[in-house]
C-alpha atoms as a PDB file:
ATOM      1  CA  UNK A   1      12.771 -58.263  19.561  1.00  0.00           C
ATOM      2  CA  UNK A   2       9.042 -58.733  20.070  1.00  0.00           C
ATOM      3  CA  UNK A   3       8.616 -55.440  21.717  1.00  0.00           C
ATOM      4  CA  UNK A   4      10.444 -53.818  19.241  1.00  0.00           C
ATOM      5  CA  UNK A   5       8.170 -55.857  16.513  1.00  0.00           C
ATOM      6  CA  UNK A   6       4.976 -54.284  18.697  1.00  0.00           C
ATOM      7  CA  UNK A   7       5.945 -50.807  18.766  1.00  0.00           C
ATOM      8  CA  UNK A   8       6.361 -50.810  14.986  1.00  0.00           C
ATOM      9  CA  UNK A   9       3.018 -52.134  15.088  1.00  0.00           C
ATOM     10  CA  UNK A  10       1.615 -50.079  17.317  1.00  0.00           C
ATOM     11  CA  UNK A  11       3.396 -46.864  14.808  1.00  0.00           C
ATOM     12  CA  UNK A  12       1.807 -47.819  11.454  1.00  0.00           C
ATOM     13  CA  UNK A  13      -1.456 -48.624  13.653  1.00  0.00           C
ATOM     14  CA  UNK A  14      -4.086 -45.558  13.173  1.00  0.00           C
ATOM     15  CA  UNK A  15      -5.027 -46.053  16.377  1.00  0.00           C
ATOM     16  CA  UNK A  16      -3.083 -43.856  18.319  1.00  0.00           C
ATOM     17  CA  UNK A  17      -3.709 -40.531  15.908  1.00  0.00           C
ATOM     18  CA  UNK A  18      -7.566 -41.668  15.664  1.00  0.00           C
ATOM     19  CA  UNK A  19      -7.232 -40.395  19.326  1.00  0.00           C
ATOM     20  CA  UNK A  20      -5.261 -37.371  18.676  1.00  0.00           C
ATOM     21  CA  UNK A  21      -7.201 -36.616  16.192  1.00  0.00           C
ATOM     22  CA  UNK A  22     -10.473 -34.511  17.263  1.00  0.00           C
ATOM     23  CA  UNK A  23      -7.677 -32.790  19.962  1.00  0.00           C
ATOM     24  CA  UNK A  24      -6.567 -31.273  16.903  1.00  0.00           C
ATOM     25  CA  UNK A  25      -9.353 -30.422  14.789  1.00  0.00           C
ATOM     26  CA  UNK A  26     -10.530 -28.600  17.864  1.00  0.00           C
ATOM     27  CA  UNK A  27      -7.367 -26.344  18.232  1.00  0.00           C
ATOM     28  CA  UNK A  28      -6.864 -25.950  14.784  1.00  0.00           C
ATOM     29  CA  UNK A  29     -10.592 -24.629  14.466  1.00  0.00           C
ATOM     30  CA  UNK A  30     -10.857 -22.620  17.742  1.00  0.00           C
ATOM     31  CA  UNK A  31      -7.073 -21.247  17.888  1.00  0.00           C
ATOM     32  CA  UNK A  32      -4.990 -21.796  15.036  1.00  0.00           C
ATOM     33  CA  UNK A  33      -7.677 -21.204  12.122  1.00  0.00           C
ATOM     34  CA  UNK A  34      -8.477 -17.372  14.048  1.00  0.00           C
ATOM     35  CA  UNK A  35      -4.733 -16.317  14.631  1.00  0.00           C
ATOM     36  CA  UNK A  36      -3.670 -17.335  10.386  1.00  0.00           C
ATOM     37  CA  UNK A  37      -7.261 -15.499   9.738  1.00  0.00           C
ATOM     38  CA  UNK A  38      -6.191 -12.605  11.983  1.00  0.00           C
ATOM     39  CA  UNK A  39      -2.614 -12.508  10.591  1.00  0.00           C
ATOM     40  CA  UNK A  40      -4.361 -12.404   6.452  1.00  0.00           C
ATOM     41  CA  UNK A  41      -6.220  -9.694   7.705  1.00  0.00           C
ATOM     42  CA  UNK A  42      -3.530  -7.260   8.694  1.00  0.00           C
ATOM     43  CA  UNK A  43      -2.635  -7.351   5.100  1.00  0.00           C
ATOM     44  CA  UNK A  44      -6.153  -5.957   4.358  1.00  0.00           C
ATOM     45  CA  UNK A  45      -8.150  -2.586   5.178  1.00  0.00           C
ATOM     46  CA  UNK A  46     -11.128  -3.812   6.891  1.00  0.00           C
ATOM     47  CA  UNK A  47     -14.460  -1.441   7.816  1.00  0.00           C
ATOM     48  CA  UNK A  48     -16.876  -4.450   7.883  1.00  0.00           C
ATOM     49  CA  UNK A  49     -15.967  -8.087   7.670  1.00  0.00           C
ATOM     50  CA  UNK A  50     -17.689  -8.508   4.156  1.00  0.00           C
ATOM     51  CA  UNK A  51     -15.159  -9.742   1.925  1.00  0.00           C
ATOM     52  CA  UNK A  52     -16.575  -7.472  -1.184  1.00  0.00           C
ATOM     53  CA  UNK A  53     -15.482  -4.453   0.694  1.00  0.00           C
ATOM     54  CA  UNK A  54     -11.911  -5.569   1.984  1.00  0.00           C
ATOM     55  CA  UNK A  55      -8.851  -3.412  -0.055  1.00  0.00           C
ATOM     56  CA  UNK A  56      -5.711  -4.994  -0.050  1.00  0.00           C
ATOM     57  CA  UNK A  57      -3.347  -2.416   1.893  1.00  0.00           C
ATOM     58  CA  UNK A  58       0.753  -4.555   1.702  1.00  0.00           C
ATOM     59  CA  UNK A  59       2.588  -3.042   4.674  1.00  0.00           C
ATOM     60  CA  UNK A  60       0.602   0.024   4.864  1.00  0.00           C
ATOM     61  CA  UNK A  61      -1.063  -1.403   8.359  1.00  0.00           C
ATOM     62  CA  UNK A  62       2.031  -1.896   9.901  1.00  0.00           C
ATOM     63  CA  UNK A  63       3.941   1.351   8.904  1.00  0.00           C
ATOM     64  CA  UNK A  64       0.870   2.871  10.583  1.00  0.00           C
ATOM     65  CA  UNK A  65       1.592   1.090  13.726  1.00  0.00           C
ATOM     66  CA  UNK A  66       5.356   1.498  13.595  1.00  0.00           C
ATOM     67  CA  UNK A  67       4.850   5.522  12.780  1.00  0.00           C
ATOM     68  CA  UNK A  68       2.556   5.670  15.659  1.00  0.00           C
ATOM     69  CA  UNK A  69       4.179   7.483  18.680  1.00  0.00           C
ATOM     70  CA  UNK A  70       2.231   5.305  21.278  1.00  0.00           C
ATOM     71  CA  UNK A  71       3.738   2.204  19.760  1.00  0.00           C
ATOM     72  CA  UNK A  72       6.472   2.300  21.651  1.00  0.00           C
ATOM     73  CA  UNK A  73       5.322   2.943  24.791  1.00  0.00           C
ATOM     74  CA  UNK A  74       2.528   0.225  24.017  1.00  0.00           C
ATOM     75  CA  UNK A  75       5.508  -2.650  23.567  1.00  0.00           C
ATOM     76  CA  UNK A  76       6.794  -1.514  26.919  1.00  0.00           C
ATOM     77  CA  UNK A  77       3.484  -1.692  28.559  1.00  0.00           C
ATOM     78  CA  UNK A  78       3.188  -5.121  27.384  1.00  0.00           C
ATOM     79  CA  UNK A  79       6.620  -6.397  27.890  1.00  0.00           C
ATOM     80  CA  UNK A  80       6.632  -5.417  31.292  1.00  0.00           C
ATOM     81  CA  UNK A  81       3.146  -6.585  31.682  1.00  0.00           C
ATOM     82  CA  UNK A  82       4.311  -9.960  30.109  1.00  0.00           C
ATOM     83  CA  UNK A  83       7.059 -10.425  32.531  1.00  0.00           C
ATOM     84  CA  UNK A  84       5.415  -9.456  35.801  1.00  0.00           C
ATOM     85  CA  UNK A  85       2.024 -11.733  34.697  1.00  0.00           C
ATOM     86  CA  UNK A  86       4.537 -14.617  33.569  1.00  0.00           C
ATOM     87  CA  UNK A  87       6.673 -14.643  36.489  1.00  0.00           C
ATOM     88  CA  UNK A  88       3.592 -13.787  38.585  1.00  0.00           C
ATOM     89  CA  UNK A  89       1.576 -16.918  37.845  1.00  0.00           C
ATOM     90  CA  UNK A  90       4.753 -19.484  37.430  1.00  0.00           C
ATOM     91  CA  UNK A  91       5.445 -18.169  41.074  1.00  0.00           C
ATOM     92  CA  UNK A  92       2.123 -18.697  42.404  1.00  0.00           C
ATOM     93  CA  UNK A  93       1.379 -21.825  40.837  1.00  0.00           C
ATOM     94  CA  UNK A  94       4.575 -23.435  41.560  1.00  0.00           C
ATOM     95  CA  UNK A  95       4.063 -22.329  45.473  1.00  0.00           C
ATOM     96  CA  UNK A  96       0.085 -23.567  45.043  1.00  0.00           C
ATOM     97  CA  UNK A  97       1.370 -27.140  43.921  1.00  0.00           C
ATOM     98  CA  UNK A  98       3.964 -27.090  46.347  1.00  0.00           C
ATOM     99  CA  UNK A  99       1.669 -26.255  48.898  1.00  0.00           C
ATOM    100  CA  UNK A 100      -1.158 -28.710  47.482  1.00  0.00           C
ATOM    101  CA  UNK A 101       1.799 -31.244  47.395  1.00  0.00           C
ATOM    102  CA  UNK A 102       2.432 -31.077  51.026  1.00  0.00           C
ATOM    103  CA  UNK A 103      -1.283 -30.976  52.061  1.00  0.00           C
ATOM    104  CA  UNK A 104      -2.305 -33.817  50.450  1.00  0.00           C
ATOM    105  CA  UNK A 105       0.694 -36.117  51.628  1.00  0.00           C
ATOM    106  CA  UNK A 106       0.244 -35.270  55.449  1.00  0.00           C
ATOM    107  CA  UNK A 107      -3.046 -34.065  56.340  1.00  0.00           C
ATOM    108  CA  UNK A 108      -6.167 -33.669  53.494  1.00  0.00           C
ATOM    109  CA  UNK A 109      -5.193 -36.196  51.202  1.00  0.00           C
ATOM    110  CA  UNK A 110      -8.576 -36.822  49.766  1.00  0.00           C
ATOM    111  CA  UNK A 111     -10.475 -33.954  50.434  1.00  0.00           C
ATOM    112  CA  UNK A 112      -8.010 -31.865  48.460  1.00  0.00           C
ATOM    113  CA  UNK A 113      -7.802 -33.919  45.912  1.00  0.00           C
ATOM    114  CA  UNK A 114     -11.497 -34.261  45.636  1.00  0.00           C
ATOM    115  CA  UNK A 115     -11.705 -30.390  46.158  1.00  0.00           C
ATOM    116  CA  UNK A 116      -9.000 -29.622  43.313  1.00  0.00           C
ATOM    117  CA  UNK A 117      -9.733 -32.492  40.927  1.00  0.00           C
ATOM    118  CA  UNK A 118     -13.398 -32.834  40.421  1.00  0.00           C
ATOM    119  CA  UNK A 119     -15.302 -32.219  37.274  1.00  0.00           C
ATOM    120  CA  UNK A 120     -16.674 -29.067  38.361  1.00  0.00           C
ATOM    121  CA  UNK A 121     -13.177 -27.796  38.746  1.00  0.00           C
ATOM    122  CA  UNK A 122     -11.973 -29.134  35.354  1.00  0.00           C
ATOM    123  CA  UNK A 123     -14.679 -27.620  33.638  1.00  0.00           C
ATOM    124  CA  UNK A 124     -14.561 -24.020  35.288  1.00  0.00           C
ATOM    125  CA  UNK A 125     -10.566 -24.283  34.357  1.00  0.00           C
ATOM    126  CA  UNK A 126     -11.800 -24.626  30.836  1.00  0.00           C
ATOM    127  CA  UNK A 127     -14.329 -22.158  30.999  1.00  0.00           C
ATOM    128  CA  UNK A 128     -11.999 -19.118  32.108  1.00  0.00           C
ATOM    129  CA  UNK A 129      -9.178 -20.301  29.286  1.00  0.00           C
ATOM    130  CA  UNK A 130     -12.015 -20.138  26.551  1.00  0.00           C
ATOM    131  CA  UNK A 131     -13.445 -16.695  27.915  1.00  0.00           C
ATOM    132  CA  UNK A 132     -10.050 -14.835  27.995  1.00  0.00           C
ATOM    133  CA  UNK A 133      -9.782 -16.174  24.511  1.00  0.00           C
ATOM    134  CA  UNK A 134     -12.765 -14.978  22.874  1.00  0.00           C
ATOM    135  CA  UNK A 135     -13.482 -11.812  24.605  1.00  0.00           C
ATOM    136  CA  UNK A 136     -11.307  -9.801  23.293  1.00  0.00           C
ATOM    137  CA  UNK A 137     -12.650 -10.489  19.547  1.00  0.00           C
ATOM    138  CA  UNK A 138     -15.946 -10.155  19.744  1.00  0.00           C
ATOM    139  CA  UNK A 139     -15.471  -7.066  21.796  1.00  0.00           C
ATOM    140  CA  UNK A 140     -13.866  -5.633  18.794  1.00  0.00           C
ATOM    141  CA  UNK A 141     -16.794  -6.929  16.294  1.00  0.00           C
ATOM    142  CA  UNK A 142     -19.320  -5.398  18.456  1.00  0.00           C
ATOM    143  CA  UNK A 143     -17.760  -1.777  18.064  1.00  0.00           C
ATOM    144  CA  UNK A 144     -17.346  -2.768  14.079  1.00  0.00           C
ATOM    145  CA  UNK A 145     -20.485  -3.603  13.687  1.00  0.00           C
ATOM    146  CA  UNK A 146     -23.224  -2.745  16.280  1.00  0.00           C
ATOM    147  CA  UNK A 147     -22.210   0.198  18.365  1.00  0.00           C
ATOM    148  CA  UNK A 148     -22.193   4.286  17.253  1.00  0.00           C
ATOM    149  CA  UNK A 149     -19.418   6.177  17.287  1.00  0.00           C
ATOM    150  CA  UNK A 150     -20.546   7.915  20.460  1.00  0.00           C
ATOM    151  CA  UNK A 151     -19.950   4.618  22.722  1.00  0.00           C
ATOM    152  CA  UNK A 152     -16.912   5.831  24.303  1.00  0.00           C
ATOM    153  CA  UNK A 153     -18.825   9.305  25.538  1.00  0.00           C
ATOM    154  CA  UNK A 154     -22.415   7.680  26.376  1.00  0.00           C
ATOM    155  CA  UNK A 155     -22.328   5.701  29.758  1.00  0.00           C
ATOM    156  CA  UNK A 156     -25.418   3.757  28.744  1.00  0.00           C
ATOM    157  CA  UNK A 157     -24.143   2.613  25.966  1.00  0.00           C
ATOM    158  CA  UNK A 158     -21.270   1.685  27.636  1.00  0.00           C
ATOM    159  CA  UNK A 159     -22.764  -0.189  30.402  1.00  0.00           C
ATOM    160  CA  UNK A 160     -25.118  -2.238  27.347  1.00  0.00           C
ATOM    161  CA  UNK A 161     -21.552  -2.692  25.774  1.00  0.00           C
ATOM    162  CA  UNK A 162     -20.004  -4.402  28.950  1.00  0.00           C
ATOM    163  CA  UNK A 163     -23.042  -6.360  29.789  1.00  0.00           C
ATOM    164  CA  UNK A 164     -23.313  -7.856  25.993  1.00  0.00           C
ATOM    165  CA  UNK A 165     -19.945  -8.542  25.468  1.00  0.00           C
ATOM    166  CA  UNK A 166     -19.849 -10.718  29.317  1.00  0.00           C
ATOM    167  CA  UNK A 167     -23.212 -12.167  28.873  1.00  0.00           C
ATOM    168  CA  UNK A 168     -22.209 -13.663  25.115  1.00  0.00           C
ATOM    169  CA  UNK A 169     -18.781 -14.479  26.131  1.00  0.00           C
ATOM    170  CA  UNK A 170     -19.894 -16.745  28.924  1.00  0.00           C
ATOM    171  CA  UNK A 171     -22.389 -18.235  26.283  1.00  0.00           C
ATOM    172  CA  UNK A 172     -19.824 -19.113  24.064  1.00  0.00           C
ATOM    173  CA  UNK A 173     -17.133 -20.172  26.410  1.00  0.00           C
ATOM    174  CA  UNK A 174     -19.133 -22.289  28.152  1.00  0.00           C
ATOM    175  CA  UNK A 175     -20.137 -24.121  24.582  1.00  0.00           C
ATOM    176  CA  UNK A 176     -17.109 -24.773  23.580  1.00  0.00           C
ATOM    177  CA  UNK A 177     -15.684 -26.021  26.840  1.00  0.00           C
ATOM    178  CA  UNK A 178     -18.820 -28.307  26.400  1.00  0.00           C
ATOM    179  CA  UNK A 179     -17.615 -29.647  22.827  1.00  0.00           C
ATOM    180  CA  UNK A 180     -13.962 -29.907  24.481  1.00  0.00           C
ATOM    181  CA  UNK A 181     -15.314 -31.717  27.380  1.00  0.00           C
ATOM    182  CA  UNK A 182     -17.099 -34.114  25.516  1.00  0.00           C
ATOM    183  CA  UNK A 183     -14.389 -34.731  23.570  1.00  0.00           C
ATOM    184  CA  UNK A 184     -11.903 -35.340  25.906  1.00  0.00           C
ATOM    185  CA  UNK A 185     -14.793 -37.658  27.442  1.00  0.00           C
ATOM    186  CA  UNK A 186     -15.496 -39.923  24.432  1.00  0.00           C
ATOM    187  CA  UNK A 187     -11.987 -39.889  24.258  1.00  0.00           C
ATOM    188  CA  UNK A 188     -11.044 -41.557  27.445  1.00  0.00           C
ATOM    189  CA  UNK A 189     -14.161 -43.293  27.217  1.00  0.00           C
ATOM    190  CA  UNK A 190     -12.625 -44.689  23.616  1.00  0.00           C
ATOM    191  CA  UNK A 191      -9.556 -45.671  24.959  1.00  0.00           C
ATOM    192  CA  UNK A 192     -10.936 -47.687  27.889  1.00  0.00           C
ATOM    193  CA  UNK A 193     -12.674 -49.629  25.809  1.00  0.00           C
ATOM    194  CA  UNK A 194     -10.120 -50.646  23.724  1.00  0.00           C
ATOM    195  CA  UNK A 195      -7.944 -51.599  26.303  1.00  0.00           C
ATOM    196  CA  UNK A 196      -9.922 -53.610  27.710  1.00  0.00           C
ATOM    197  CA  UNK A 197     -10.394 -55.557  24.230  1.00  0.00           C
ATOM    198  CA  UNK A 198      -6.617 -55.877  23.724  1.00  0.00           C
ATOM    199  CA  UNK A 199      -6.325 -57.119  27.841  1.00  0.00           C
ATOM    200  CA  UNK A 200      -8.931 -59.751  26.802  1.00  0.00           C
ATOM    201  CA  UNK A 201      -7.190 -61.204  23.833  1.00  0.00           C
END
């Protein structure tokens, strides 16, 4: 009866969402706020991301797409690319834990775990997930809105194109797996602290 008194508690508490909450305001900002603003603008003919000159265009975007002979062959591509990639990388990384798994209970218990789990590690993780997020967009900005028509014939311009797009997606990945980071830090940091209070009382 006390326990169940406790979790009630613990329920109407803001506590526990205090904690969720910058987890959230992070992924609604970073992911969900660009995939609704992408989704808007499908609705809209865009040539430059002022909002004076968008035209509102219905349907007419995707009745392009769906008229386009390549489409087809494009949702192929990427089905099949889907389900090789997916099944790839389950494969792999079940077989790499698996394999870590075994390692670390007979023979390199802490070296692995050091080797695998360190901050370093953690932070690289993040810093790959943010990059394959954000390339692709401002990829497609920089041809919008910086680059001549003649990019895709001039190798110079090309090679400027590749080296921009890397340098300021490695810039911005690795600031925002810094704001994640500290997050999660103060976070755990947060939580420590007020468990220790409640242990003491």
């Amino acid at each position: 009866m006390n326990q169940t008194k406790s979790l009630k508690l613990r329920m109407k508490s803001p506590y526990p969402y205090s904690l969720v909450l910058p987890a959230l305001i992070v992924y609604g900002v970073l992911y969900v706020l660009p995939a609704a603003s992408g989704f808007l603008l499908s609705f809209f003919n865009v040539k430059t991301f002022k909002i004076s000159s968008f035209t509102f265009a219905g349907l007419e975007n995707y009745a392009t797409v769906l008229r386009n002979p390549y489409f087809s062959v494009a949702i192929k591509n990427t089905l099949l690319f889907s389900i090789v990639t997916t099944l790839g990388k389950v494969g792999f990384g079940l077989a790499l834990a698996l394999l870590g798994c075994i390692l670390t209970s007979a023979f390199l218990p802490r070296p692995l775990e050091w080797l695998l789990g360190n901050r370093l590690m953690r932070w690289l993780s993040g810093l790959t997930f943010n990059f394959y997020i954000w390339h692709q967009f401002l990829a497609v900005q920089y041809v919008r809105n910086w680059f001549p028509n003649t990019l895709h014939s001039d190798p110079g311009l090309q090679w400027a194109f590749t080296v921009l797009c890397y340098a300021s997606t490695l810039v911005l990945a690795a600031a925002l797996t810094a704001v994640t980071d500290g997050f999660a830090r103060w976070g755990k940091s947060f939580c420590s602290k007020r468990t220790r209070k409640q242990s003491a009382l």
